[in-house]
PDB file of N, CA and C in Angstrom:
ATOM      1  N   UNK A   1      49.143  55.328 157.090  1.00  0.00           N
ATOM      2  CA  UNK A   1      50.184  55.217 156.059  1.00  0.00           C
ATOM      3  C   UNK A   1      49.584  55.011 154.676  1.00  0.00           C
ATOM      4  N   UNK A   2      50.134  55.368 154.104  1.00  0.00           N
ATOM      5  CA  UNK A   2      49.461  55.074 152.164  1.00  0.00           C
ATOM      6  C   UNK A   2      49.903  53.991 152.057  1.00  0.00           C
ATOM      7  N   UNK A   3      49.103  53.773 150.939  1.00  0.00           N
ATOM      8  CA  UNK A   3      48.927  52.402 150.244  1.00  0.00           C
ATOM      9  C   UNK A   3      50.116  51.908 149.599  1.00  0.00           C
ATOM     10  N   UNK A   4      51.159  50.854 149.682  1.00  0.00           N
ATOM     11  CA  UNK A   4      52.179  50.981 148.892  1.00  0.00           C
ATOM     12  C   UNK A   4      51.923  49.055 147.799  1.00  0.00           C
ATOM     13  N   UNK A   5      52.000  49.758 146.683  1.00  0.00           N
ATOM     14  CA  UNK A   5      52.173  48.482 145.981  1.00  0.00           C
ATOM     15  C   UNK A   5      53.795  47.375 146.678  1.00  0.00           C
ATOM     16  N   UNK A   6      53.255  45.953 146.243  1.00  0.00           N
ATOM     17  CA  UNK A   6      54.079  44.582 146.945  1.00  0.00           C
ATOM     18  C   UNK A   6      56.084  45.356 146.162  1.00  0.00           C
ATOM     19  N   UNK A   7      55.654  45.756 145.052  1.00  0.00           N
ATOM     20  CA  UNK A   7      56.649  45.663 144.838  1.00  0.00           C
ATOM     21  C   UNK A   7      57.296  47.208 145.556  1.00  0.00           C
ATOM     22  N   UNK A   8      56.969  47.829 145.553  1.00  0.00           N
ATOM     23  CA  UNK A   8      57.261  49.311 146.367  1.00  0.00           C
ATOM     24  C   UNK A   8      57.557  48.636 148.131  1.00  0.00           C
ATOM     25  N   UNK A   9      57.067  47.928 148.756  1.00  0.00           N
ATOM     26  CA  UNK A   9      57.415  47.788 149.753  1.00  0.00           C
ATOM     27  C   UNK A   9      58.348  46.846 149.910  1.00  0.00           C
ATOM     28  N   UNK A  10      58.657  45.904 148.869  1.00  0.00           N
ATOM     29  CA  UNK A  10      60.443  45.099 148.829  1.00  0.00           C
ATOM     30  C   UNK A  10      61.248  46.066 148.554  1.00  0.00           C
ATOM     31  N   UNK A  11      60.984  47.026 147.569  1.00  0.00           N
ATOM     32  CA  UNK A  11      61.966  48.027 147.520  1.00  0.00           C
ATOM     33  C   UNK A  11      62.461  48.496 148.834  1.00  0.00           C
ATOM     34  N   UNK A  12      61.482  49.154 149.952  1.00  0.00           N
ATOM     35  CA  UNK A  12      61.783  49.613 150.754  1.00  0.00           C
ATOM     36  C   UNK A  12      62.602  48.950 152.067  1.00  0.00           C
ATOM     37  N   UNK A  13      61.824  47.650 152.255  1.00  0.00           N
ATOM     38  CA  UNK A  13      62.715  46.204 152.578  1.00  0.00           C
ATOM     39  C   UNK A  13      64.174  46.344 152.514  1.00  0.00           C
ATOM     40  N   UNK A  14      64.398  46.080 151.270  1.00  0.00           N
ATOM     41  CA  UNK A  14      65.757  46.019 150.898  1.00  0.00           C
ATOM     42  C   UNK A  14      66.441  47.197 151.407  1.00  0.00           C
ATOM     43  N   UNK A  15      65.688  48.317 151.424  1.00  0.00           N
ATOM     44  CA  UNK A  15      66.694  49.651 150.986  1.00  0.00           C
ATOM     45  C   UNK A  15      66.965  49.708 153.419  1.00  0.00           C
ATOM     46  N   UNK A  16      65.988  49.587 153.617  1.00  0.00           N
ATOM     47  CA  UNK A  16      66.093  49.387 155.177  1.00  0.00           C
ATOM     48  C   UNK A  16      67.069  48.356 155.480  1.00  0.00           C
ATOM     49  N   UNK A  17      67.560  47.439 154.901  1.00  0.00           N
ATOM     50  CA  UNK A  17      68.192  46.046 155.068  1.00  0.00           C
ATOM     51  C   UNK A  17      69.739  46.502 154.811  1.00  0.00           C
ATOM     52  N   UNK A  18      69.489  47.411 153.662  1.00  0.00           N
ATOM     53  CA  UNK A  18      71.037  48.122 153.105  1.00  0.00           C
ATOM     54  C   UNK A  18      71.482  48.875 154.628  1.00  0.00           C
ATOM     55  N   UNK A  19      70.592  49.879 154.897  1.00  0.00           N
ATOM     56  CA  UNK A  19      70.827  50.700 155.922  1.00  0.00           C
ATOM     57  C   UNK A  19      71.599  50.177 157.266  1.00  0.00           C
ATOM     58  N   UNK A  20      70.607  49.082 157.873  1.00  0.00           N
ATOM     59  CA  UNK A  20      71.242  48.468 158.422  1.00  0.00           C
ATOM     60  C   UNK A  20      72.063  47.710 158.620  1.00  0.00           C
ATOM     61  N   UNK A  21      72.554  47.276 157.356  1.00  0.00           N
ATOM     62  CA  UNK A  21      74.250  46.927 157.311  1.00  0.00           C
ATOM     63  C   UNK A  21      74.969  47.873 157.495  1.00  0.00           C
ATOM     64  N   UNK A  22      74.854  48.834 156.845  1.00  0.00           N
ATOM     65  CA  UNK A  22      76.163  49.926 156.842  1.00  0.00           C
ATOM     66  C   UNK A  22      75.917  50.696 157.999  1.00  0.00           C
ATOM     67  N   UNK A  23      75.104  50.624 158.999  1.00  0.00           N
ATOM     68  CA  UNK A  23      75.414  51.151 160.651  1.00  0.00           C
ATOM     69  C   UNK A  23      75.798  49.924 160.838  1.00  0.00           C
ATOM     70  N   UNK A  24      76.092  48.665 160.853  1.00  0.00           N
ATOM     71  CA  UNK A  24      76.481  47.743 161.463  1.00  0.00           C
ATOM     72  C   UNK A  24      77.744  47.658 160.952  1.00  0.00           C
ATOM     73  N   UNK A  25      77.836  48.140 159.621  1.00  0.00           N
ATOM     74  CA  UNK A  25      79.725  48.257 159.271  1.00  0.00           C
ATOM     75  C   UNK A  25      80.116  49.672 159.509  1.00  0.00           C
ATOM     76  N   UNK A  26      79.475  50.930 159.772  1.00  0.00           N
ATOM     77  CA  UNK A  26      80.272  51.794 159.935  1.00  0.00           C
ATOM     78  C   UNK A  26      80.418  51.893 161.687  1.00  0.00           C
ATOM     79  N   UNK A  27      80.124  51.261 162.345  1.00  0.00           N
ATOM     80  CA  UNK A  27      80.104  50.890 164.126  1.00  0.00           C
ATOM     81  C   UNK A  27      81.322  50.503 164.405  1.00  0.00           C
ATOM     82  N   UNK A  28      81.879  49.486 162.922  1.00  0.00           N
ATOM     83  CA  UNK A  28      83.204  48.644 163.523  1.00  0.00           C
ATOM     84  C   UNK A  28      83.874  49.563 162.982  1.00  0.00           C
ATOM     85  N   UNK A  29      83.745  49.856 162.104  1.00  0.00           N
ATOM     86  CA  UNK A  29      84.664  50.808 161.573  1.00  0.00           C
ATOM     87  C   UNK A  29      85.414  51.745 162.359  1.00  0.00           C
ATOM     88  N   UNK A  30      84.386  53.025 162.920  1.00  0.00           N
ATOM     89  CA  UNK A  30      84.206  53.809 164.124  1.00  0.00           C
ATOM     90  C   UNK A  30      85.243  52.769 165.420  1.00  0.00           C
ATOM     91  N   UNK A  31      84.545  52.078 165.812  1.00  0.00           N
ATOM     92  CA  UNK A  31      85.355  51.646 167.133  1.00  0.00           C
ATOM     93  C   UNK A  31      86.240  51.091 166.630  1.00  0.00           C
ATOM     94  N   UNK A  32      86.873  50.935 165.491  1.00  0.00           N
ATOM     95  CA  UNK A  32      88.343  50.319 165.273  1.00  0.00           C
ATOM     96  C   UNK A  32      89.137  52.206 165.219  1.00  0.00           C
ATOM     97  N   UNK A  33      87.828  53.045 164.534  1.00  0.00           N
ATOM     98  CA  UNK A  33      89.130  54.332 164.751  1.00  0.00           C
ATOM     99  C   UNK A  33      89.628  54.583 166.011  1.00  0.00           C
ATOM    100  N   UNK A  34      88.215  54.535 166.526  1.00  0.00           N
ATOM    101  CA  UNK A  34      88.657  55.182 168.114  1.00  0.00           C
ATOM    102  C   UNK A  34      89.986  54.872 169.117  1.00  0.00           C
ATOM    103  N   UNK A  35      89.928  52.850 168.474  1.00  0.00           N
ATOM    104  CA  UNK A  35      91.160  52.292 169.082  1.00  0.00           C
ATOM    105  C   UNK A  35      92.129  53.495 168.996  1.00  0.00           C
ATOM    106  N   UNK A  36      92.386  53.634 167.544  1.00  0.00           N
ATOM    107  CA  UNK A  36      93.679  54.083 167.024  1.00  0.00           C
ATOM    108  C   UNK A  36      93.590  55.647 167.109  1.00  0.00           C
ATOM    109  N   UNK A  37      92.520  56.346 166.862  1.00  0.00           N
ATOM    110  CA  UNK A  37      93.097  57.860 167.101  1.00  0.00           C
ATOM    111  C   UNK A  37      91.525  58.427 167.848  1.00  0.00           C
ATOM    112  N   UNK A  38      91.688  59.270 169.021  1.00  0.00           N
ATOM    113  CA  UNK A  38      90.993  59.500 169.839  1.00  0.00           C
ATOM    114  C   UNK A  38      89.536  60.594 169.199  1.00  0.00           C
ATOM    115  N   UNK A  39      90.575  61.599 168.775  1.00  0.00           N
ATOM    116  CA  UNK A  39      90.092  63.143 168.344  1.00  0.00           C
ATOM    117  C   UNK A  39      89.541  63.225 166.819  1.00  0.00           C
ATOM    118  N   UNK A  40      90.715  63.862 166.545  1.00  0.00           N
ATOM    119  CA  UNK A  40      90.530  64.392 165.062  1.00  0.00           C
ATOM    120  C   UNK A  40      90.059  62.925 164.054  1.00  0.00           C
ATOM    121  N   UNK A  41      90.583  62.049 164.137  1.00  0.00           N
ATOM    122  CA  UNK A  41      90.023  60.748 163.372  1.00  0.00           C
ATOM    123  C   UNK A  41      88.889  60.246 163.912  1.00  0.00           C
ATOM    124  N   UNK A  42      88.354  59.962 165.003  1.00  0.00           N
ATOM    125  CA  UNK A  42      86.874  60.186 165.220  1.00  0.00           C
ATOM    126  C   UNK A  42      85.610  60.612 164.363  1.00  0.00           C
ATOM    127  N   UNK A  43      86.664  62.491 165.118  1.00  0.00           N
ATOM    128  CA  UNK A  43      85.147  63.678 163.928  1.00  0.00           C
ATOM    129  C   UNK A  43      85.486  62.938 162.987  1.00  0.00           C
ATOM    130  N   UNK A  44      86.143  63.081 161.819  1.00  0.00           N
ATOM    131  CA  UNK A  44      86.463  62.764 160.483  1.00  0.00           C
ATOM    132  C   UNK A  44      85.193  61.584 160.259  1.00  0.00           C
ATOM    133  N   UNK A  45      85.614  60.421 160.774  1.00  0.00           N
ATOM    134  CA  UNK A  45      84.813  59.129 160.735  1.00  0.00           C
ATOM    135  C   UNK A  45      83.167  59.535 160.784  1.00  0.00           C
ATOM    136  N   UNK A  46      82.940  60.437 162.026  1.00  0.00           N
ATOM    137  CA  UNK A  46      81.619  60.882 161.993  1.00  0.00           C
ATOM    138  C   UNK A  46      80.987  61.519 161.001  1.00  0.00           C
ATOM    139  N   UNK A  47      81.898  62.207 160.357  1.00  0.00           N
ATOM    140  CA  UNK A  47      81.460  63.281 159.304  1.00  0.00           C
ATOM    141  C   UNK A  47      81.067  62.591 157.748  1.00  0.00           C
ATOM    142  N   UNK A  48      82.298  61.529 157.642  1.00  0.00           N
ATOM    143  CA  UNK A  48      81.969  60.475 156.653  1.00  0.00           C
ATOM    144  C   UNK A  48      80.748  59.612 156.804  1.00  0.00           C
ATOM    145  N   UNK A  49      80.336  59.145 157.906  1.00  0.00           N
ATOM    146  CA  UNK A  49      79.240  58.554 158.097  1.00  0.00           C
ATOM    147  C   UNK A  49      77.775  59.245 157.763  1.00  0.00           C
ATOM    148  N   UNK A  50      77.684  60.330 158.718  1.00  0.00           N
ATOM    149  CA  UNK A  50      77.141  61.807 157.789  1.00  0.00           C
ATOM    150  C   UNK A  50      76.815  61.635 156.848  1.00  0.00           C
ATOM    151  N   UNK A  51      77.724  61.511 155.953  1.00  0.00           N
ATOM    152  CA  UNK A  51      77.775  62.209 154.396  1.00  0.00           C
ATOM    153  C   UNK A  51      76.756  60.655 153.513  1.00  0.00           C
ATOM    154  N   UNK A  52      76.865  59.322 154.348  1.00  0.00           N
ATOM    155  CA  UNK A  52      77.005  58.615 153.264  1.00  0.00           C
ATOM    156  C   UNK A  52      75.270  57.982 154.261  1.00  0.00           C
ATOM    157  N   UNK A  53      74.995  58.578 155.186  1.00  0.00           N
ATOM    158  CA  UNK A  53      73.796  58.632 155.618  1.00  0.00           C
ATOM    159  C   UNK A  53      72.080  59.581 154.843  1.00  0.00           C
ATOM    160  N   UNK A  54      73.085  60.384 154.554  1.00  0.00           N
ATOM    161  CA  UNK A  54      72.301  61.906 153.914  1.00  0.00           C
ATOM    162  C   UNK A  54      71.430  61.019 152.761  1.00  0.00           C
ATOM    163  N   UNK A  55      72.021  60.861 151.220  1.00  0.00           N
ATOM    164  CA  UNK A  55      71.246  60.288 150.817  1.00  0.00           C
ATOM    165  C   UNK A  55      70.253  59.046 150.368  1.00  0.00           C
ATOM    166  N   UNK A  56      70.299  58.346 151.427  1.00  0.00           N
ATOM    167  CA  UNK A  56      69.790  57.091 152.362  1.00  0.00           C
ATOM    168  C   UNK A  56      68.109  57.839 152.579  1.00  0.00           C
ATOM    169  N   UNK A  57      68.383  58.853 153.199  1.00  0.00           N
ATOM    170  CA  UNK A  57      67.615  59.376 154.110  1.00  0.00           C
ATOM    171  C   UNK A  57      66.540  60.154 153.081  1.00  0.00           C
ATOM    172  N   UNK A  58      67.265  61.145 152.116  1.00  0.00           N
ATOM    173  CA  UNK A  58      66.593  61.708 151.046  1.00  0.00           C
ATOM    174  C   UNK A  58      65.530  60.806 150.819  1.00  0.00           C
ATOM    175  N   UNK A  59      66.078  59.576 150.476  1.00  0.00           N
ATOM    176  CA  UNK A  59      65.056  58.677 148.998  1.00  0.00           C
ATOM    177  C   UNK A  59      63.868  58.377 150.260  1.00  0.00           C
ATOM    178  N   UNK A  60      64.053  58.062 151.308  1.00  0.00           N
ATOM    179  CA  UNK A  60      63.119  57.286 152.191  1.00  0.00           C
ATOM    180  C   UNK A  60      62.054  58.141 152.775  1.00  0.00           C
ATOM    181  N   UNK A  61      62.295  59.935 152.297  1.00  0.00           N
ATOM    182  CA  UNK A  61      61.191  60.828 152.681  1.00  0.00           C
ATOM    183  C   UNK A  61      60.478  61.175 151.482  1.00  0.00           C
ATOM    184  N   UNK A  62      60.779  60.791 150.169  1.00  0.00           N
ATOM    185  CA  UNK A  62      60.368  60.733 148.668  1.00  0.00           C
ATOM    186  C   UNK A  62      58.742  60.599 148.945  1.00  0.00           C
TER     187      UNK A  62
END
């Protein structure tokens, strides 16, 4: 792995720490849709999750 300066690797810290909140809030989220609508509100939910995953993912292959 390269060398990352102290402060480059809190950055990354944090930004991993973000991540894993928002799979831990989009989980409840998700299984509160599912309660309520099986199908079409599901995909939807998945697709939003998707979307708000994407550039998460960008910055962390930088």
């Amino acid at each position: 792995p390269q060398y990352q300066t102290s402060a480059a690797y809190a950055e990354q810290q944090e930004r991993q720490h973000h991540q894993t909140e928002f799979h831990k809030n989009a989980t409840h989220v998700q299984t509160a849709a599912n309660r309520q609508q099986q199908n079409s509100g599901q995909n939807l939910q998945q697709e939003y999750i998707i979307e708000q995953q994407a550039p998460q993912q960008d910055l962390m292959y930088e």
